[in-house]
PDB file of N, CA and C in Angstrom:
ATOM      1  N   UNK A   1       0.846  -1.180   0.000  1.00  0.00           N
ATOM      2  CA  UNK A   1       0.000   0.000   0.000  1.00  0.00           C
ATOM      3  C   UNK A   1       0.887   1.238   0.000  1.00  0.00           C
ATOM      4  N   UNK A   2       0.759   1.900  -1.262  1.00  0.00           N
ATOM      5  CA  UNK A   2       1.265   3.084  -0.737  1.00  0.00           C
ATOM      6  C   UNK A   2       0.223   4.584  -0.470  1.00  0.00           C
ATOM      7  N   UNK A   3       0.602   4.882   0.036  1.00  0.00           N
ATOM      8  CA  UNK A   3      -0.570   6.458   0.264  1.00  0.00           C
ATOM      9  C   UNK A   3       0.291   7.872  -0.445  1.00  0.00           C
ATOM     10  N   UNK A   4      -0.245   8.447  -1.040  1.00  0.00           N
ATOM     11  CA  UNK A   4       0.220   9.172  -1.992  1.00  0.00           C
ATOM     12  C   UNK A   4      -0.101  10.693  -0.774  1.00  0.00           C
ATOM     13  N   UNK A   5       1.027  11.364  -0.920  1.00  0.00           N
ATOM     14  CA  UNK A   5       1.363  12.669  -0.112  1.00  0.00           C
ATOM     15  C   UNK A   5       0.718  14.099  -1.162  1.00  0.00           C
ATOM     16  N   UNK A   6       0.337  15.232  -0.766  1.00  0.00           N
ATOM     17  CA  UNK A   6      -0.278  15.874  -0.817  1.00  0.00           C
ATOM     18  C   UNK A   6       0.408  16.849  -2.001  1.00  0.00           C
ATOM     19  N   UNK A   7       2.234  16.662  -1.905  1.00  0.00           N
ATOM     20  CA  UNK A   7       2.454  17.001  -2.868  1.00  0.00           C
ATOM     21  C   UNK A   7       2.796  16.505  -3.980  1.00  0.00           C
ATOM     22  N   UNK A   8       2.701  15.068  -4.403  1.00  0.00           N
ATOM     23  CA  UNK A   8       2.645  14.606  -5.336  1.00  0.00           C
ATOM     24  C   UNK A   8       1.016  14.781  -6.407  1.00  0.00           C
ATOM     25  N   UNK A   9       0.067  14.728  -5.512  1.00  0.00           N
ATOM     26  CA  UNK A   9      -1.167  15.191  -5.622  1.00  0.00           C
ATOM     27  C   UNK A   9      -0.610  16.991  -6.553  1.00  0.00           C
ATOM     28  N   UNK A  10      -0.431  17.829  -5.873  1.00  0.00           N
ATOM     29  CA  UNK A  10      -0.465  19.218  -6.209  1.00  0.00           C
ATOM     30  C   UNK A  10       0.708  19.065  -7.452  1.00  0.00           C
ATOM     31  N   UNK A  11       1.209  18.381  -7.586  1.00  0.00           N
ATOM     32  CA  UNK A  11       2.414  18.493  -8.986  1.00  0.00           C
ATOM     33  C   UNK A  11       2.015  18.005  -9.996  1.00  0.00           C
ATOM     34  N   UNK A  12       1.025  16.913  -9.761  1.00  0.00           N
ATOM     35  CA  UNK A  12      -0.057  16.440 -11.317  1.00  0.00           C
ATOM     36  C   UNK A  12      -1.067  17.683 -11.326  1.00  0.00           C
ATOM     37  N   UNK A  13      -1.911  18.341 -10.290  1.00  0.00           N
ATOM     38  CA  UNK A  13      -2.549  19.251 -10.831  1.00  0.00           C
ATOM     39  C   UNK A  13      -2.113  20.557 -11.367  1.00  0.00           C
ATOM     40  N   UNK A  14      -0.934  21.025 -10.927  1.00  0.00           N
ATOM     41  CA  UNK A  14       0.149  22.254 -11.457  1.00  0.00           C
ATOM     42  C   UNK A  14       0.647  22.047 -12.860  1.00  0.00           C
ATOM     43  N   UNK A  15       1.188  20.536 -12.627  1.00  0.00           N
ATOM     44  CA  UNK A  15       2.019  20.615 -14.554  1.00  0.00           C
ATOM     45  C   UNK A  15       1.326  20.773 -15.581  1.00  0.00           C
ATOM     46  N   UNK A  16       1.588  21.470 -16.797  1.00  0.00           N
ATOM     47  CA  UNK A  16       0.772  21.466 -17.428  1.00  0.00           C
ATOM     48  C   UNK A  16       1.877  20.455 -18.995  1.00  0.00           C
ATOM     49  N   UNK A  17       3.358  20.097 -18.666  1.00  0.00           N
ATOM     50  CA  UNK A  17       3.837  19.720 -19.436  1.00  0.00           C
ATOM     51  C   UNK A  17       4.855  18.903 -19.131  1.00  0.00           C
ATOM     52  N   UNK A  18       4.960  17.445 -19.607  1.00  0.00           N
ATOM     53  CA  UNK A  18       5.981  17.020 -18.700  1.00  0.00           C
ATOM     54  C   UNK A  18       4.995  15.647 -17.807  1.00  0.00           C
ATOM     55  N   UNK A  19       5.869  14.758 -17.694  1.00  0.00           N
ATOM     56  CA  UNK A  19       5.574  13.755 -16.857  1.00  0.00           C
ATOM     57  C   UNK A  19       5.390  14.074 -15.575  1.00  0.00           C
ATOM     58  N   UNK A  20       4.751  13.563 -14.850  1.00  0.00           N
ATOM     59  CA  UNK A  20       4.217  14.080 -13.287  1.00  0.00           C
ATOM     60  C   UNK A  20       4.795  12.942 -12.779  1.00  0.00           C
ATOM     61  N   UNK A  21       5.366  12.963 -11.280  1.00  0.00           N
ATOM     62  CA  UNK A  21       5.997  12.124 -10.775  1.00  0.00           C
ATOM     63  C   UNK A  21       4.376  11.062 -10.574  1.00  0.00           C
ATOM     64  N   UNK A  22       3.405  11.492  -9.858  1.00  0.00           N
ATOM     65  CA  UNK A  22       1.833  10.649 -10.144  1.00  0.00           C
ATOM     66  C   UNK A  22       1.899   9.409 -10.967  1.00  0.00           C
ATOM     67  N   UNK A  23       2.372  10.003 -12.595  1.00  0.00           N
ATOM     68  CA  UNK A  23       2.009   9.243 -13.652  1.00  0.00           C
ATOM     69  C   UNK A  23       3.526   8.601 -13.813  1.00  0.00           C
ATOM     70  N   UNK A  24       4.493   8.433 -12.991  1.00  0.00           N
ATOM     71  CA  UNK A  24       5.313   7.533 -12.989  1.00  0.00           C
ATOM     72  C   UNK A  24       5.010   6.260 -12.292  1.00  0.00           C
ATOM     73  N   UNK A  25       4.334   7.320 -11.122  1.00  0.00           N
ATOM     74  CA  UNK A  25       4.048   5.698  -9.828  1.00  0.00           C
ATOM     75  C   UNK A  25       2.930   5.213 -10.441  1.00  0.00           C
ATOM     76  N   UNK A  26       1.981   5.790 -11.150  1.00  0.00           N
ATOM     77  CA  UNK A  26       1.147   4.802 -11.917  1.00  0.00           C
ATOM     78  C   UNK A  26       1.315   3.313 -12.553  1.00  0.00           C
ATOM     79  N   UNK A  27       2.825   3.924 -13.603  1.00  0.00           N
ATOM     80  CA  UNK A  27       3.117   2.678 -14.226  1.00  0.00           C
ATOM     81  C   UNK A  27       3.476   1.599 -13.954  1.00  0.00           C
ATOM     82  N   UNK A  28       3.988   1.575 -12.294  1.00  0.00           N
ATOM     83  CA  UNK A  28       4.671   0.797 -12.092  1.00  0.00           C
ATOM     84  C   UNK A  28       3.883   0.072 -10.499  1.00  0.00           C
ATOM     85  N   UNK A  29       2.787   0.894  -9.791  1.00  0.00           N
ATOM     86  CA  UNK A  29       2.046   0.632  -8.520  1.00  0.00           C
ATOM     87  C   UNK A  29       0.743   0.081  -9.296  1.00  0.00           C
ATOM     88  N   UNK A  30      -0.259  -0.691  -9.012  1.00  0.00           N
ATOM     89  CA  UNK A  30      -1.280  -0.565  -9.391  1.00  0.00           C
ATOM     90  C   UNK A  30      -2.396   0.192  -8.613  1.00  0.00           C
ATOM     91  N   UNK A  31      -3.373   0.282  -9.300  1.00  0.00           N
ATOM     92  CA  UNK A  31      -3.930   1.672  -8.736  1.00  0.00           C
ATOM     93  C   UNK A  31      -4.834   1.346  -7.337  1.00  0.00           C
ATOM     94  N   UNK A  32      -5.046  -0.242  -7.056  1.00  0.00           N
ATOM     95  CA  UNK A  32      -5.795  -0.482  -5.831  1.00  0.00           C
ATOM     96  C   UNK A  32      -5.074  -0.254  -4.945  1.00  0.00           C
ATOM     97  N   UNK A  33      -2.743  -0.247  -4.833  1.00  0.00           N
ATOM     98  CA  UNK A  33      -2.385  -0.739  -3.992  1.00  0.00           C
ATOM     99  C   UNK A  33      -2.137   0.834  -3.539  1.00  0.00           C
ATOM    100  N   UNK A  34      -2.353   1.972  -4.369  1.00  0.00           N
ATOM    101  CA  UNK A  34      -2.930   3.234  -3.585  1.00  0.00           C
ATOM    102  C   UNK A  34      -3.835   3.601  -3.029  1.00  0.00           C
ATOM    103  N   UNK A  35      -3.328   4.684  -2.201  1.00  0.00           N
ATOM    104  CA  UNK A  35      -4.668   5.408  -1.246  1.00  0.00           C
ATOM    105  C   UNK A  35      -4.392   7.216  -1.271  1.00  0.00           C
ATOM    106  N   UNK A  36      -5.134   7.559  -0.807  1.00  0.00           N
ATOM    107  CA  UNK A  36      -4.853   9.458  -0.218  1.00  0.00           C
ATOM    108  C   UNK A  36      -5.808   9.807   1.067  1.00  0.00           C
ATOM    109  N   UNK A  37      -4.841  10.168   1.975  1.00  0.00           N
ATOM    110  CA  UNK A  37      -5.396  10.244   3.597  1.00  0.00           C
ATOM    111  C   UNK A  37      -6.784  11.210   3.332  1.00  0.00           C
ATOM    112  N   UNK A  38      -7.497  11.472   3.874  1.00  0.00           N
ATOM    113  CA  UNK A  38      -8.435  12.193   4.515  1.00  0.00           C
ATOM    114  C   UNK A  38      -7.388  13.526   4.791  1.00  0.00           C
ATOM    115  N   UNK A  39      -6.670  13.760   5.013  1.00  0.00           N
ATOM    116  CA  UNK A  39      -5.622  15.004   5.040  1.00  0.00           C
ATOM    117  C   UNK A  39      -5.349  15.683   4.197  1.00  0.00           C
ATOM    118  N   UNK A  40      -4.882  14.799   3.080  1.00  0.00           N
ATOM    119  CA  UNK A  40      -4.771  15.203   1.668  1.00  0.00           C
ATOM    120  C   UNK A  40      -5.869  15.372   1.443  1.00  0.00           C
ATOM    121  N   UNK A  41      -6.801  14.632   1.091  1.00  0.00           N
ATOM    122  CA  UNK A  41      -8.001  15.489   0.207  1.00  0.00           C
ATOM    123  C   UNK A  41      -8.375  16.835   0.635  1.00  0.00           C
ATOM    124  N   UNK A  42      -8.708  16.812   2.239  1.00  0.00           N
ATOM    125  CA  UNK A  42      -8.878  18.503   2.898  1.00  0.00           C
ATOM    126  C   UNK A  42      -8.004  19.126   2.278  1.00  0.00           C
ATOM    127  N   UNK A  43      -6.723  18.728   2.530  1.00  0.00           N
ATOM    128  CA  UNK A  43      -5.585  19.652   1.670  1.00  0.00           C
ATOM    129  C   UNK A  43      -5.943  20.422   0.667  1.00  0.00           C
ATOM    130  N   UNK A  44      -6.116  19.067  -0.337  1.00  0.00           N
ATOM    131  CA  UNK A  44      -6.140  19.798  -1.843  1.00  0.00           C
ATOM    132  C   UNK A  44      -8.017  20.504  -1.916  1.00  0.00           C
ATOM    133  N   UNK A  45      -8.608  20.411  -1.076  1.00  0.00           N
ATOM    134  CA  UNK A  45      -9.832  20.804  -1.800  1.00  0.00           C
ATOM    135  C   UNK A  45      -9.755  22.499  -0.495  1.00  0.00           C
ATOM    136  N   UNK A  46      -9.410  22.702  -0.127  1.00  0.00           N
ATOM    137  CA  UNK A  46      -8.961  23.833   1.353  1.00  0.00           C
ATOM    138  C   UNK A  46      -7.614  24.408   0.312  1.00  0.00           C
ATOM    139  N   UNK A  47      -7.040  24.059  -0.522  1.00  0.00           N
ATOM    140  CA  UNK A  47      -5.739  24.509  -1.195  1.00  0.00           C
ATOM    141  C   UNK A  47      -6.437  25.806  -2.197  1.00  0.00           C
ATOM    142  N   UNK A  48      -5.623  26.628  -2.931  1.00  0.00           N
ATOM    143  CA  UNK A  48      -5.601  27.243  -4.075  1.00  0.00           C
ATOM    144  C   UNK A  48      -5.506  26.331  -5.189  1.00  0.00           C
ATOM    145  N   UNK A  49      -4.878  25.408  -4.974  1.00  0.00           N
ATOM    146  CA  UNK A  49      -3.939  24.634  -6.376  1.00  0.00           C
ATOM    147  C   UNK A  49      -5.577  23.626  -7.065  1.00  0.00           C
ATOM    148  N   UNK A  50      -6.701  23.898  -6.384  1.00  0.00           N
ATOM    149  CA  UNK A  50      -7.332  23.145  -6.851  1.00  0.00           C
ATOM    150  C   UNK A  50      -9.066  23.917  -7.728  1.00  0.00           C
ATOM    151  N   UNK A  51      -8.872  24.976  -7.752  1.00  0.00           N
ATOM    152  CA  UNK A  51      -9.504  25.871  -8.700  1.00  0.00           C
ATOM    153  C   UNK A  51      -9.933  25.139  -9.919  1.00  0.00           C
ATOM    154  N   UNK A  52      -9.081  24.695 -10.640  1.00  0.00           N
ATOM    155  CA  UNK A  52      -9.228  24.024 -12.106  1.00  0.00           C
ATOM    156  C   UNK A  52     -10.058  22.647 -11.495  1.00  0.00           C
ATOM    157  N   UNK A  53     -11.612  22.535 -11.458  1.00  0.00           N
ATOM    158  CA  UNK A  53     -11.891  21.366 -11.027  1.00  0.00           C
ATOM    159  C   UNK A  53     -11.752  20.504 -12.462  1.00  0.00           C
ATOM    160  N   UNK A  54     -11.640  20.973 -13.405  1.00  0.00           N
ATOM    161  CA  UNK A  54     -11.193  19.565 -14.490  1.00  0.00           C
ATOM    162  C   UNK A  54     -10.016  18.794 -14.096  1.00  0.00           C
ATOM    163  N   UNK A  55      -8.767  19.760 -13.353  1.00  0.00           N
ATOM    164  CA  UNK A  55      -7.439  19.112 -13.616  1.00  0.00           C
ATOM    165  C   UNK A  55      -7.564  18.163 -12.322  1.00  0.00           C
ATOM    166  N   UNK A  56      -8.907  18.764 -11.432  1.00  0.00           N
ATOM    167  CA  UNK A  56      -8.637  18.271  -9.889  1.00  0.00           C
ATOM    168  C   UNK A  56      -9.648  16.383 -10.370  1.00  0.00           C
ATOM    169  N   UNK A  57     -10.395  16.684 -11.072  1.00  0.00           N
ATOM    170  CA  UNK A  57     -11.159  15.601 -11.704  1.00  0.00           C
ATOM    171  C   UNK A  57     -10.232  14.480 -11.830  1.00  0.00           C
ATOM    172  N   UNK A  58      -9.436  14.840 -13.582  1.00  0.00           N
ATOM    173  CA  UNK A  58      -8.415  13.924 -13.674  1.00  0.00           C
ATOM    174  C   UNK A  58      -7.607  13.407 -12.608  1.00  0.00           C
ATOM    175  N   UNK A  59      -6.821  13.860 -12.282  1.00  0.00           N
ATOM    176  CA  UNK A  59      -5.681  13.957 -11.218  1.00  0.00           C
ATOM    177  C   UNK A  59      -6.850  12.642 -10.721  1.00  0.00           C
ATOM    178  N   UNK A  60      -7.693  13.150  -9.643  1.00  0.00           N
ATOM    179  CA  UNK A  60      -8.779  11.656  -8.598  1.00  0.00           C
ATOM    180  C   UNK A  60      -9.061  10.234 -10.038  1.00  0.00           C
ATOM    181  N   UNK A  61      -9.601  11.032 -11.036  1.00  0.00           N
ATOM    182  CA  UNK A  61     -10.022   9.938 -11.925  1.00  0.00           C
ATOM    183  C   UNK A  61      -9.029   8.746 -11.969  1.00  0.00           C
ATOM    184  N   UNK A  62      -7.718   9.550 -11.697  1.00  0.00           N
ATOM    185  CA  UNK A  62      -6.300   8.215 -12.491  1.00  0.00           C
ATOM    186  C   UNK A  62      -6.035   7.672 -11.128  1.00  0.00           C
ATOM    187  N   UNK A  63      -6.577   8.296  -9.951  1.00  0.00           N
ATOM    188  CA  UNK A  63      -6.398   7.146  -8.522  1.00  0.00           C
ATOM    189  C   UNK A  63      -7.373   6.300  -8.280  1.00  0.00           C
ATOM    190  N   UNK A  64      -8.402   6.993  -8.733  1.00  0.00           N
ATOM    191  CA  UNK A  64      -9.321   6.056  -8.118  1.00  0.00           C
ATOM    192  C   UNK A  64      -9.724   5.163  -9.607  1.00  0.00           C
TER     193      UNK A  64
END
């Protein structure tokens, strides 16, 4: 299990070019053996970085 930290979260929704460290651990974790605390989500939805609800969409779509 890994649990994905708040700023790996905020660096897939920021990039707009470029591999996201996210879509590295994708290729290689599968996506059940992730999680994101209850911390993080407050985080990112209590953050600025999450305005763009399309990018905030994707970003959840490719974890969950």
């Amino acid at each position: 299990m890994v649990i994905l930290d708040t700023n790996i979260l905020i660096d897939a929704l920021r990039r707009k070019n470029g591999e996201t460290f996210l879509e590295e651990i994708l290729k290689t974790i599968p996506r059940e053996d992730m999680a994101i605390s209850v911390v993080s989500i407050q985080e990112l939805y209590q953050g600025k970085s999450v305005t763009e609800s399309e990018r905030r969409n994707h970003v959840t779509r490719r974890i969950y």
